[in-house]
PDB file of N, CA and C in Angstrom:
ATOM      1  N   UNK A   1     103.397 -82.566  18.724  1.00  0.00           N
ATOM      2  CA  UNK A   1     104.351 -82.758  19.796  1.00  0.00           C
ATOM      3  C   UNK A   1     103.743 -83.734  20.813  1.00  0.00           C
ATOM      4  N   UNK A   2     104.428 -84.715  21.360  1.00  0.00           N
ATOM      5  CA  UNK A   2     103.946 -85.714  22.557  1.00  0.00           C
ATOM      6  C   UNK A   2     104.363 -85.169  23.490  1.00  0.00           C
ATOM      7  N   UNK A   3     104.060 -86.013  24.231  1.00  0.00           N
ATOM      8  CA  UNK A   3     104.556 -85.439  25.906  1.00  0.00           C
ATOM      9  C   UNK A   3     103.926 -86.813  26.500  1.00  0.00           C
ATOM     10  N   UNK A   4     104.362 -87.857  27.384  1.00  0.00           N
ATOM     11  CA  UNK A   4     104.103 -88.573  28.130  1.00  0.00           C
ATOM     12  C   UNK A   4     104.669 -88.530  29.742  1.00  0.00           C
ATOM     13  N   UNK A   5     103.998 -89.059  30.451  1.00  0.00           N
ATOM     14  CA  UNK A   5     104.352 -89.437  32.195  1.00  0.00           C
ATOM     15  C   UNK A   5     104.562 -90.929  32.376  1.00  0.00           C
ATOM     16  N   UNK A   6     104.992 -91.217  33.116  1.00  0.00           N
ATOM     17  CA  UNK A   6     104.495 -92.445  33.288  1.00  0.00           C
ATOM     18  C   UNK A   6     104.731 -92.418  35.169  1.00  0.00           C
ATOM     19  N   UNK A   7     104.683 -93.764  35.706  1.00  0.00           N
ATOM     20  CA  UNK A   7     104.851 -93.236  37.137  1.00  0.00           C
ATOM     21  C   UNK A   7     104.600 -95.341  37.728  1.00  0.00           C
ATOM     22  N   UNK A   8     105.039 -95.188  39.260  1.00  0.00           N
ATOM     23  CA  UNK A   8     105.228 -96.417  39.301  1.00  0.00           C
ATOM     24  C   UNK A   8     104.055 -96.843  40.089  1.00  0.00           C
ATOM     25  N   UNK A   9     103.875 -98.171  39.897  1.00  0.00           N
ATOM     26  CA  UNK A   9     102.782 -98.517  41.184  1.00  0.00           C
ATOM     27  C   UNK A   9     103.085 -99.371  42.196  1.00  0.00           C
ATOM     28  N   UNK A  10     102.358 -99.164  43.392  1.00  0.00           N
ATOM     29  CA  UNK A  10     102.644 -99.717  44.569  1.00  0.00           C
ATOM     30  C   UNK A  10     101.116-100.397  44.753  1.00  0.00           C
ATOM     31  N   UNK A  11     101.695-101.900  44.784  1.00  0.00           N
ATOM     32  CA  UNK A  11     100.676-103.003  44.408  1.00  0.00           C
ATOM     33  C   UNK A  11     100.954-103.561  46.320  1.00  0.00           C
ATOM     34  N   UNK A  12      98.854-103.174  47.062  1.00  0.00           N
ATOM     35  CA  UNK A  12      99.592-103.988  48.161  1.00  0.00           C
ATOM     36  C   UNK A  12      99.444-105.251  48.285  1.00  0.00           C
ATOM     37  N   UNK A  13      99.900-106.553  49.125  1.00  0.00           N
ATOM     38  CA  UNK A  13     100.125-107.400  49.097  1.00  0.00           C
ATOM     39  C   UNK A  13      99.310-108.262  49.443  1.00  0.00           C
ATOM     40  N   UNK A  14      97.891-107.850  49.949  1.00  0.00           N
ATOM     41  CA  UNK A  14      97.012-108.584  50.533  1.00  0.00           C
ATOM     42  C   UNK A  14      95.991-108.369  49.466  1.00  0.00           C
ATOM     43  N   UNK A  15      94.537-109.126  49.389  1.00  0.00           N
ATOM     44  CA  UNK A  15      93.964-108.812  48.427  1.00  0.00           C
ATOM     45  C   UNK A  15      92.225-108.652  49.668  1.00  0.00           C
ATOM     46  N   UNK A  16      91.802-107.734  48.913  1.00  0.00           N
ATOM     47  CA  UNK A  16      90.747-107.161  49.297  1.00  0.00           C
ATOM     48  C   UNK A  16      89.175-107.363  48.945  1.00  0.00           C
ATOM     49  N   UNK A  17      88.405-107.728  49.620  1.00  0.00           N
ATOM     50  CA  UNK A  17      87.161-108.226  49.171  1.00  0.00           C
ATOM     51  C   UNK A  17      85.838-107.379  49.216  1.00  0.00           C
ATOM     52  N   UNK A  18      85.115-106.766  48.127  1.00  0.00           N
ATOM     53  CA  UNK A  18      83.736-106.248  48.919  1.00  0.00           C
ATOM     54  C   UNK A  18      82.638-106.465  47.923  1.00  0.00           C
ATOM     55  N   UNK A  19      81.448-106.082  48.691  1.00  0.00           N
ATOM     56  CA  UNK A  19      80.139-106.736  48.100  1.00  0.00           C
ATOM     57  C   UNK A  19      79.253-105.513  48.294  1.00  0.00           C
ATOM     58  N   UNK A  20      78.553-105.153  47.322  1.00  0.00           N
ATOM     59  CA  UNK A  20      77.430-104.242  47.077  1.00  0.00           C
ATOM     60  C   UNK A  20      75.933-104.559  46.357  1.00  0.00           C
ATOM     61  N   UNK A  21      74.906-104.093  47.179  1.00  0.00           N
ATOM     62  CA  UNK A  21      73.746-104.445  46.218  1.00  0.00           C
ATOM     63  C   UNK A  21      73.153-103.356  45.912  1.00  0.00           C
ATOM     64  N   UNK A  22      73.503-103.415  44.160  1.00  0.00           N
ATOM     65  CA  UNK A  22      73.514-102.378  43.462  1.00  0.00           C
ATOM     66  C   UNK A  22      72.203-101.585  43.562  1.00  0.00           C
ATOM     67  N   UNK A  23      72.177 -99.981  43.840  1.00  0.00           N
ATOM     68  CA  UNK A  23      70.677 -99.961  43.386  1.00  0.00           C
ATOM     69  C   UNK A  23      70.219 -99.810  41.970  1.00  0.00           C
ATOM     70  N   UNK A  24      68.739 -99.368  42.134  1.00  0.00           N
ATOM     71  CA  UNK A  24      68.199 -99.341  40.662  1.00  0.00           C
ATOM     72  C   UNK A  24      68.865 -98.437  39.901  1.00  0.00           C
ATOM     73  N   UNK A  25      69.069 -97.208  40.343  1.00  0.00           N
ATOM     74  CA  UNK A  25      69.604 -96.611  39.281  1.00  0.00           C
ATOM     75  C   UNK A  25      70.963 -96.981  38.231  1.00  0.00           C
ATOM     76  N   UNK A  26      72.133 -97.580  39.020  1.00  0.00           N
ATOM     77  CA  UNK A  26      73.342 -98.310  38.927  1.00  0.00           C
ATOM     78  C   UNK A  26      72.807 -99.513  38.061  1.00  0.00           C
ATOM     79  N   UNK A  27      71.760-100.818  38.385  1.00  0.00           N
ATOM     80  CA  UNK A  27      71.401-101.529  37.756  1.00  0.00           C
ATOM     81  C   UNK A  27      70.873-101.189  36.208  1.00  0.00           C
ATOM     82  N   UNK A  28      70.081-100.157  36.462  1.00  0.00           N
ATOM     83  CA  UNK A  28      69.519 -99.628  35.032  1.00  0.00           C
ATOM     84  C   UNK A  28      70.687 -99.896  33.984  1.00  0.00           C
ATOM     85  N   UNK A  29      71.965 -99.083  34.815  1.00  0.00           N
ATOM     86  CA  UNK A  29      72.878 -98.870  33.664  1.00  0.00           C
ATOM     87  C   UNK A  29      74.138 -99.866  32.679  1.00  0.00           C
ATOM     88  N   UNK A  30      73.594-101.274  33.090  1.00  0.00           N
ATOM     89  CA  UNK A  30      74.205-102.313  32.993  1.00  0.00           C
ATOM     90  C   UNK A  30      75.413-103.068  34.388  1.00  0.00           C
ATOM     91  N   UNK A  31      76.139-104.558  33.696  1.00  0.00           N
ATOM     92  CA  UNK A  31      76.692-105.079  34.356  1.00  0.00           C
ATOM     93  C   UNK A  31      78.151-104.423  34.898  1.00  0.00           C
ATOM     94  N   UNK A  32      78.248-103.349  33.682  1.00  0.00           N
ATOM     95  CA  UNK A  32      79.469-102.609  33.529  1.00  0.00           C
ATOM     96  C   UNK A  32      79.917-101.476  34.968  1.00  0.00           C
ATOM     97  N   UNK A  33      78.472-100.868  34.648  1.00  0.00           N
ATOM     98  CA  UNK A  33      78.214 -99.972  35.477  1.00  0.00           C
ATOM     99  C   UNK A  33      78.216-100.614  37.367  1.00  0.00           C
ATOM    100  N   UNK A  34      77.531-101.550  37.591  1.00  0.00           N
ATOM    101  CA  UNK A  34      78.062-101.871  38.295  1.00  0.00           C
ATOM    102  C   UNK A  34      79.053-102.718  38.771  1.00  0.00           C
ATOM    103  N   UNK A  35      79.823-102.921  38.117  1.00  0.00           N
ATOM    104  CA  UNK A  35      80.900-103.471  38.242  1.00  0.00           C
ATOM    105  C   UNK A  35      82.156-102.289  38.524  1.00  0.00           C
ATOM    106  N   UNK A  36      82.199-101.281  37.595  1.00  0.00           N
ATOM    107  CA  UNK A  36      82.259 -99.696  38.355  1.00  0.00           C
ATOM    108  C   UNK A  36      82.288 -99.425  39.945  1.00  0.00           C
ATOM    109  N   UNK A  37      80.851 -99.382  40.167  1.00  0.00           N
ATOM    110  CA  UNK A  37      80.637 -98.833  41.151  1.00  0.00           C
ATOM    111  C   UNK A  37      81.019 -99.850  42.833  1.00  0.00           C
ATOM    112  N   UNK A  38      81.077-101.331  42.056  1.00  0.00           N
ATOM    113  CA  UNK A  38      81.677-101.933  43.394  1.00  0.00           C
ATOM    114  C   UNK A  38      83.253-101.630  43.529  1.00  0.00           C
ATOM    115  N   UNK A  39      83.839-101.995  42.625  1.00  0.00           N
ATOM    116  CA  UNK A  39      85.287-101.445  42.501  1.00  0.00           C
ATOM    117  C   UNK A  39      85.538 -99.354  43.590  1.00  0.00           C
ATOM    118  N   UNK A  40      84.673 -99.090  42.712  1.00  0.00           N
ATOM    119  CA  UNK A  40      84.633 -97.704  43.649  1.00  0.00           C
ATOM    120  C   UNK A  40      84.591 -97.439  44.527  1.00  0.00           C
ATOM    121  N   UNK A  41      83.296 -98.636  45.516  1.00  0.00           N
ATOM    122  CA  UNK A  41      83.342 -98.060  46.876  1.00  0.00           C
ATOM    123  C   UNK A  41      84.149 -98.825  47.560  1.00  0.00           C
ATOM    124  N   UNK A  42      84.908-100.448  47.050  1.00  0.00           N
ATOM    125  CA  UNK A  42      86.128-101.187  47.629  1.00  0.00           C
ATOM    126  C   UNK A  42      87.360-100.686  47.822  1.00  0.00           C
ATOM    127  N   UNK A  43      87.575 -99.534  46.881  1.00  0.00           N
ATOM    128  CA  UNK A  43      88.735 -98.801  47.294  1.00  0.00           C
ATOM    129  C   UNK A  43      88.562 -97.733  48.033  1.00  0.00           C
ATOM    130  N   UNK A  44      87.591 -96.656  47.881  1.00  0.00           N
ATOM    131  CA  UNK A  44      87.062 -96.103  49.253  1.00  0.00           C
ATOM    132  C   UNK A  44      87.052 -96.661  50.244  1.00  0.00           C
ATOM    133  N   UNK A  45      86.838 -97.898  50.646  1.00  0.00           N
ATOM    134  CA  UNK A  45      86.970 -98.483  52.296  1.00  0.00           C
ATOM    135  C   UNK A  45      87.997 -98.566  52.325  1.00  0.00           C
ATOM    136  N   UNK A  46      89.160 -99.132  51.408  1.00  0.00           N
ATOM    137  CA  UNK A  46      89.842 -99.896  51.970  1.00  0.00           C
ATOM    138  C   UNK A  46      91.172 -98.518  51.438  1.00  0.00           C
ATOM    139  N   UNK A  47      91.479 -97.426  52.397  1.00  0.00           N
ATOM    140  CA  UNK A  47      92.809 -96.522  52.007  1.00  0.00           C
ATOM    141  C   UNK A  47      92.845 -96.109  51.048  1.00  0.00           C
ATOM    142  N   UNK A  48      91.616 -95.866  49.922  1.00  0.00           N
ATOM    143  CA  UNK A  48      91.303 -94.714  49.189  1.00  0.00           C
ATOM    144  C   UNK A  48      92.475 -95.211  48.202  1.00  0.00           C
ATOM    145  N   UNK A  49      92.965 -96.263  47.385  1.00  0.00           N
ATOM    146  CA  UNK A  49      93.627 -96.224  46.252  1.00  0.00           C
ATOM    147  C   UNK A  49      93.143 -95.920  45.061  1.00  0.00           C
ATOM    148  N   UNK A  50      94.256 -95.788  44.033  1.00  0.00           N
ATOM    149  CA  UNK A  50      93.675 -95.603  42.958  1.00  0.00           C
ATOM    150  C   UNK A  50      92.813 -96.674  41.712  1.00  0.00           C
ATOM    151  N   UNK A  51      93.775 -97.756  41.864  1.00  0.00           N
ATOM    152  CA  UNK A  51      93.152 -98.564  41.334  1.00  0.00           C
ATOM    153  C   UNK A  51      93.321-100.183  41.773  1.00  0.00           C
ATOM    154  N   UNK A  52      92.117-101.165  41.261  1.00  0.00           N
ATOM    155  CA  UNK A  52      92.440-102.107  41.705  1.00  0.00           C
ATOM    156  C   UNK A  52      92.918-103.206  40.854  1.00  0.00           C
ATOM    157  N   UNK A  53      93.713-104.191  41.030  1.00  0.00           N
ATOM    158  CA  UNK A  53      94.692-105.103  40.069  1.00  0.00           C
ATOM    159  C   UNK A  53      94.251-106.370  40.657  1.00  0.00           C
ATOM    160  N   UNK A  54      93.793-106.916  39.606  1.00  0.00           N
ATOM    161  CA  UNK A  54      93.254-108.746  39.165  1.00  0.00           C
ATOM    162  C   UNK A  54      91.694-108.301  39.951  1.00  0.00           C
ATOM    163  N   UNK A  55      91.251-107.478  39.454  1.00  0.00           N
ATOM    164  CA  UNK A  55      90.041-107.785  40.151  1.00  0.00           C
ATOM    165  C   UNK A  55      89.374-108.804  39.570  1.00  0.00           C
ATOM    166  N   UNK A  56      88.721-109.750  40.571  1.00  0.00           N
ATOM    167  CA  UNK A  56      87.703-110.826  40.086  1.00  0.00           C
ATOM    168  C   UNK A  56      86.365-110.745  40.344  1.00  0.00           C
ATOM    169  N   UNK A  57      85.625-110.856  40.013  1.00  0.00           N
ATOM    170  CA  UNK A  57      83.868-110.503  40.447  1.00  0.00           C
ATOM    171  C   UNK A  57      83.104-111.628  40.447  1.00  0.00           C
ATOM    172  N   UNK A  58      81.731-111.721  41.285  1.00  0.00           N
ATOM    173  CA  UNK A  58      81.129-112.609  41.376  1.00  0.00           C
ATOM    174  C   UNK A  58      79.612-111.879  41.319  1.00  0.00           C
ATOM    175  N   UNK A  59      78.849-112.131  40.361  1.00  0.00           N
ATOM    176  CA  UNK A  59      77.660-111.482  40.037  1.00  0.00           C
ATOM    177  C   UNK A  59      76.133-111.804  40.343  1.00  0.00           C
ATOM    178  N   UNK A  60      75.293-112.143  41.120  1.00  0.00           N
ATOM    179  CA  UNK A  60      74.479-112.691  41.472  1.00  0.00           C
ATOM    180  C   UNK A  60      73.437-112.327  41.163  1.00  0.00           C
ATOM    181  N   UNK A  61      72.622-112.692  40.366  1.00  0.00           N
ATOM    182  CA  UNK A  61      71.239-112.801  39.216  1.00  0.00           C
ATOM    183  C   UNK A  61      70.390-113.020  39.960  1.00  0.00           C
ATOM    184  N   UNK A  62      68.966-112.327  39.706  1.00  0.00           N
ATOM    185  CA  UNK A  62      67.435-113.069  40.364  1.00  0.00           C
ATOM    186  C   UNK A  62      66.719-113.289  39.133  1.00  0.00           C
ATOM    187  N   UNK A  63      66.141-114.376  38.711  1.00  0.00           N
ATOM    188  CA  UNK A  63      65.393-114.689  38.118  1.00  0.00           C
ATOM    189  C   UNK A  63      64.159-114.190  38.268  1.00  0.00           C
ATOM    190  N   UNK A  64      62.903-113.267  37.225  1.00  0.00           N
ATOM    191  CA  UNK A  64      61.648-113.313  37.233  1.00  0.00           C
ATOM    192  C   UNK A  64      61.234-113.518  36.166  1.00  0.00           C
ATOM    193  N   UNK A  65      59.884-113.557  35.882  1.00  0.00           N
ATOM    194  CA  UNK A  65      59.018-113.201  34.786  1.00  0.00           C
ATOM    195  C   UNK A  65      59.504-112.274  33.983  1.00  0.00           C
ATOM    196  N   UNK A  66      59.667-110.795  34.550  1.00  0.00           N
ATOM    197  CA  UNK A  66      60.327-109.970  33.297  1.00  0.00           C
ATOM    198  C   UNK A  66      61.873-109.790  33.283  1.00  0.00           C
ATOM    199  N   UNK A  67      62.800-111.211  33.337  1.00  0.00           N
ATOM    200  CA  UNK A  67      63.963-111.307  33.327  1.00  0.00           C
ATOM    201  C   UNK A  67      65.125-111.186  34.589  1.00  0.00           C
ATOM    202  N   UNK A  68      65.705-110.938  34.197  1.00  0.00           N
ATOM    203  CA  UNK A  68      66.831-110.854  35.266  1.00  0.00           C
ATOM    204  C   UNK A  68      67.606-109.033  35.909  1.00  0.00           C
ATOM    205  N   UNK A  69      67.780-109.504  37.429  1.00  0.00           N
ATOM    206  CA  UNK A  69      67.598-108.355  37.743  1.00  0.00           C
ATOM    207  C   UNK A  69      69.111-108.870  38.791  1.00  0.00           C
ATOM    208  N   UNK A  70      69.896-107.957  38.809  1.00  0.00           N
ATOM    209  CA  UNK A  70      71.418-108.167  39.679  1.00  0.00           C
ATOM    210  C   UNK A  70      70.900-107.698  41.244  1.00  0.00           C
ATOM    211  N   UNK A  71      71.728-108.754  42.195  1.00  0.00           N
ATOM    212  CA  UNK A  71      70.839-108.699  43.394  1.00  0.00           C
ATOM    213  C   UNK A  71      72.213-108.616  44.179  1.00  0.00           C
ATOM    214  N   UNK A  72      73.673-108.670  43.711  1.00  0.00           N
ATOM    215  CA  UNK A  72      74.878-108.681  44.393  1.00  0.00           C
ATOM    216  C   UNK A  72      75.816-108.325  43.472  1.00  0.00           C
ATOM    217  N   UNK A  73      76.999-107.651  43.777  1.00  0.00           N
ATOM    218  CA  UNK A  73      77.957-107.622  43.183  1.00  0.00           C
ATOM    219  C   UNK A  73      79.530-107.661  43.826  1.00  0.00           C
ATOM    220  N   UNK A  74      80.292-108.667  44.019  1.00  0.00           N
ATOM    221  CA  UNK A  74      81.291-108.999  44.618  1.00  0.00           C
ATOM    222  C   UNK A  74      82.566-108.585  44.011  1.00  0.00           C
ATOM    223  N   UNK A  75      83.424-107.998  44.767  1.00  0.00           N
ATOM    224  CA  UNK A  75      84.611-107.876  44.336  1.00  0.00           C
ATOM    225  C   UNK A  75      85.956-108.232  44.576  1.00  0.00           C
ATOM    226  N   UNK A  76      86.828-108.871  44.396  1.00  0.00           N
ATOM    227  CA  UNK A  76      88.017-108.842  44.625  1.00  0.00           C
ATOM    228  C   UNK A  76      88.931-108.700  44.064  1.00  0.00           C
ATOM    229  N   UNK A  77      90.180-108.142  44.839  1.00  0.00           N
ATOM    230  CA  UNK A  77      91.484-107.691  43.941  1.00  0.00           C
ATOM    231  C   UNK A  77      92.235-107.313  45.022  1.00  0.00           C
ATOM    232  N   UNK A  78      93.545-106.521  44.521  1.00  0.00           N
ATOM    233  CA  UNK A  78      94.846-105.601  45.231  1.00  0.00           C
ATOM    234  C   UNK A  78      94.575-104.264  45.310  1.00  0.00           C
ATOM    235  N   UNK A  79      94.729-103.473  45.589  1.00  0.00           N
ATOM    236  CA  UNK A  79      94.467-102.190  45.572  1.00  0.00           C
ATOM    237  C   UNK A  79      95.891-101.714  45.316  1.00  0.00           C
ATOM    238  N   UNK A  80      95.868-100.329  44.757  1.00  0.00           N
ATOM    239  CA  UNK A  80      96.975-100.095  43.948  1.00  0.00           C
ATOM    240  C   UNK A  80      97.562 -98.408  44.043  1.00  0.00           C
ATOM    241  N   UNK A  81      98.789 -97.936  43.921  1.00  0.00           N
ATOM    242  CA  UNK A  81      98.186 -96.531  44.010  1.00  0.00           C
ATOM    243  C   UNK A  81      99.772 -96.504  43.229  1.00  0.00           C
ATOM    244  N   UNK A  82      99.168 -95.161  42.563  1.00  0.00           N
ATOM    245  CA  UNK A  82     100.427 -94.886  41.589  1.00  0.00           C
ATOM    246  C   UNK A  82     101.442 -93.914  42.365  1.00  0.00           C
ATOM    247  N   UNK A  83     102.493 -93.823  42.003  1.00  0.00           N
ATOM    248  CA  UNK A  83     103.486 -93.047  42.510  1.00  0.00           C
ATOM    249  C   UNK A  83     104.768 -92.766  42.026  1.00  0.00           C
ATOM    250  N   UNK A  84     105.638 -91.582  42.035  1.00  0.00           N
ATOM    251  CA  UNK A  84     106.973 -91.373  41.676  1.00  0.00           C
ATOM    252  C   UNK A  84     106.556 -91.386  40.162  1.00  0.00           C
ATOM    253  N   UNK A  85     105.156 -90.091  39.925  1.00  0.00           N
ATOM    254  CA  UNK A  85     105.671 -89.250  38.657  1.00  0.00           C
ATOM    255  C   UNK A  85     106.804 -88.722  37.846  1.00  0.00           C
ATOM    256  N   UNK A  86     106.422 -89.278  36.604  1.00  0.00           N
ATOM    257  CA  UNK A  86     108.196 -88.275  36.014  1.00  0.00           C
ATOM    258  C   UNK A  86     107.675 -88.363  34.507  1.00  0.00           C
ATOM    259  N   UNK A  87     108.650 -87.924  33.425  1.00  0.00           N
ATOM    260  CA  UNK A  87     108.290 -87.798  32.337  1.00  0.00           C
ATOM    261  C   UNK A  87     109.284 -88.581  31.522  1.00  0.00           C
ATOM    262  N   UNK A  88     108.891 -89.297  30.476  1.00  0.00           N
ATOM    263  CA  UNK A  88     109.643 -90.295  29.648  1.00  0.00           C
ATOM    264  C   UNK A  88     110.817 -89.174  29.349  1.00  0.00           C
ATOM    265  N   UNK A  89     112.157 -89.990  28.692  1.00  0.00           N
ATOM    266  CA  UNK A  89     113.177 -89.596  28.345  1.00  0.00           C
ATOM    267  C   UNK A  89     112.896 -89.354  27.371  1.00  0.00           C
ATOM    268  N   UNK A  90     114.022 -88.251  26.805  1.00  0.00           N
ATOM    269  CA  UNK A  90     114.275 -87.699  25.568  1.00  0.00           C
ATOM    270  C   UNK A  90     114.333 -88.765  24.431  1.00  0.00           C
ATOM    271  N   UNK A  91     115.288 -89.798  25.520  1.00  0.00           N
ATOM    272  CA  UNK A  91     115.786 -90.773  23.815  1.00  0.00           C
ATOM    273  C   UNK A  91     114.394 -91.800  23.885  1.00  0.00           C
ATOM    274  N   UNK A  92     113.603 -92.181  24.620  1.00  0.00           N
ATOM    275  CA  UNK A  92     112.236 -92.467  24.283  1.00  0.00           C
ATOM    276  C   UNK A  92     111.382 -91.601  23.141  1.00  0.00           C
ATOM    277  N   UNK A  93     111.006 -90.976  23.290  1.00  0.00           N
ATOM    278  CA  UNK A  93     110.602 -90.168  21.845  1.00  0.00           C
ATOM    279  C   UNK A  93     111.684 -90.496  20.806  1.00  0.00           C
ATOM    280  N   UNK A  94     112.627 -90.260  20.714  1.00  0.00           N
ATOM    281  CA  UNK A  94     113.396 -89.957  18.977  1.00  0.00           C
ATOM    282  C   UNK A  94     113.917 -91.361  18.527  1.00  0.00           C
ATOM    283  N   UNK A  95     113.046 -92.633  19.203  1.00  0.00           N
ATOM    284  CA  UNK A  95     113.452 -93.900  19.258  1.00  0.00           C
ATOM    285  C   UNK A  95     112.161 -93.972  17.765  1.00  0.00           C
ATOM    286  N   UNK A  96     112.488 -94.514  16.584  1.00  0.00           N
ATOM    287  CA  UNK A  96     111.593 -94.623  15.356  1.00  0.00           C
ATOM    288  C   UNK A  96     110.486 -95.677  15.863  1.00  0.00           C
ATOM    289  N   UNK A  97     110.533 -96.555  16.495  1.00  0.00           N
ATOM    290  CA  UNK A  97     110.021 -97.493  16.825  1.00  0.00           C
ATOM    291  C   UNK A  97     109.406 -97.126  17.560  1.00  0.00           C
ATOM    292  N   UNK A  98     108.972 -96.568  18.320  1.00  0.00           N
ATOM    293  CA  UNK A  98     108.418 -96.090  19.367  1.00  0.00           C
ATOM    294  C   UNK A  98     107.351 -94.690  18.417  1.00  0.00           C
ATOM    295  N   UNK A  99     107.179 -94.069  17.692  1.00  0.00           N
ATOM    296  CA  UNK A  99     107.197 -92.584  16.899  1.00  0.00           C
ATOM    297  C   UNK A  99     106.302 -93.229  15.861  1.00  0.00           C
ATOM    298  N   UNK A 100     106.483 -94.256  15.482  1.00  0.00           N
ATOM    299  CA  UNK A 100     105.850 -94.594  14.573  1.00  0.00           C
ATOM    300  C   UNK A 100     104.539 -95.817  14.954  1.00  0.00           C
ATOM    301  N   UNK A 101     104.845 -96.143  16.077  1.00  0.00           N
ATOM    302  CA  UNK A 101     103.168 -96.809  16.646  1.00  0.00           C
ATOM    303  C   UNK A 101     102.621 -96.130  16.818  1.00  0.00           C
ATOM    304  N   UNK A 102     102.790 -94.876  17.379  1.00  0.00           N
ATOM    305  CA  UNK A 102     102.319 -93.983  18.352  1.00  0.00           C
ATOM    306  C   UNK A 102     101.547 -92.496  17.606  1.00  0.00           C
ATOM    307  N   UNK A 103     101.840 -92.458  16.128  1.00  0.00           N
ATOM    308  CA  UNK A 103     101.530 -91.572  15.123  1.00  0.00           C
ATOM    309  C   UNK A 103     100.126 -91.477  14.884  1.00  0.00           C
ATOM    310  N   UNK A 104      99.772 -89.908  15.002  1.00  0.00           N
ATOM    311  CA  UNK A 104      98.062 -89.801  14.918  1.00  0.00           C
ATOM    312  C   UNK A 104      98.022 -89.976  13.102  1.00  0.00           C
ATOM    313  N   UNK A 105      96.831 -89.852  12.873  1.00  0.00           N
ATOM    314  CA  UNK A 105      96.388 -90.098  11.462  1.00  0.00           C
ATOM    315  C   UNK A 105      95.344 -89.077  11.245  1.00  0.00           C
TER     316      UNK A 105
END
């Protein structure tokens, strides 16, 4: 049996900028990870949304002897927050096209 939600988003209109220097532990865990964690605390400042849309990043490298070590991590985007939960229609499910992408294996 499925069951889906879906729900709308409210994209705001200005776009939002922030910069973090990651610590070691965050660094340890790759570019990913912090790329994570700037996104995380940019929406914490900025009205606690849920997510952020077109984020773009700017990553700033230090060169040493034993390689490279991330010394900035920049963020920008929209901030986003979902809203006006509800649950797909009936005739969404019993649509074949839809039933048959969507089929576990």
């Amino acid at each position: 049996m499925y069951n889906a939600t879906v729900a709308d988003l409210d994209v705001a209109p200005q776009r939002i900028t922030h910069t973090i220097q990651p610590a070691k532990a965050i660094r340890k865990a790759g570019v990913g990870n912090c790329k994570a964690a700037c996104i995380q605390e940019a929406l914490k400042k900025n009205g606690n949304a849920d997510l952020l849309v077109e984020p773009h990043f700017v990553i700033t490298k230090k060169r040493s002897l034993f390689g490279e070590k991330i010394t900035s991590v920049t963020v920008s985007g929209r901030p986003a927050k979902y809203k006006n939960f509800r649950s797909l229609p009936d005739s969404v499910w019993t649509n074949k096209v839809f039933r048959d992408k969507n089929k576990q294996k």
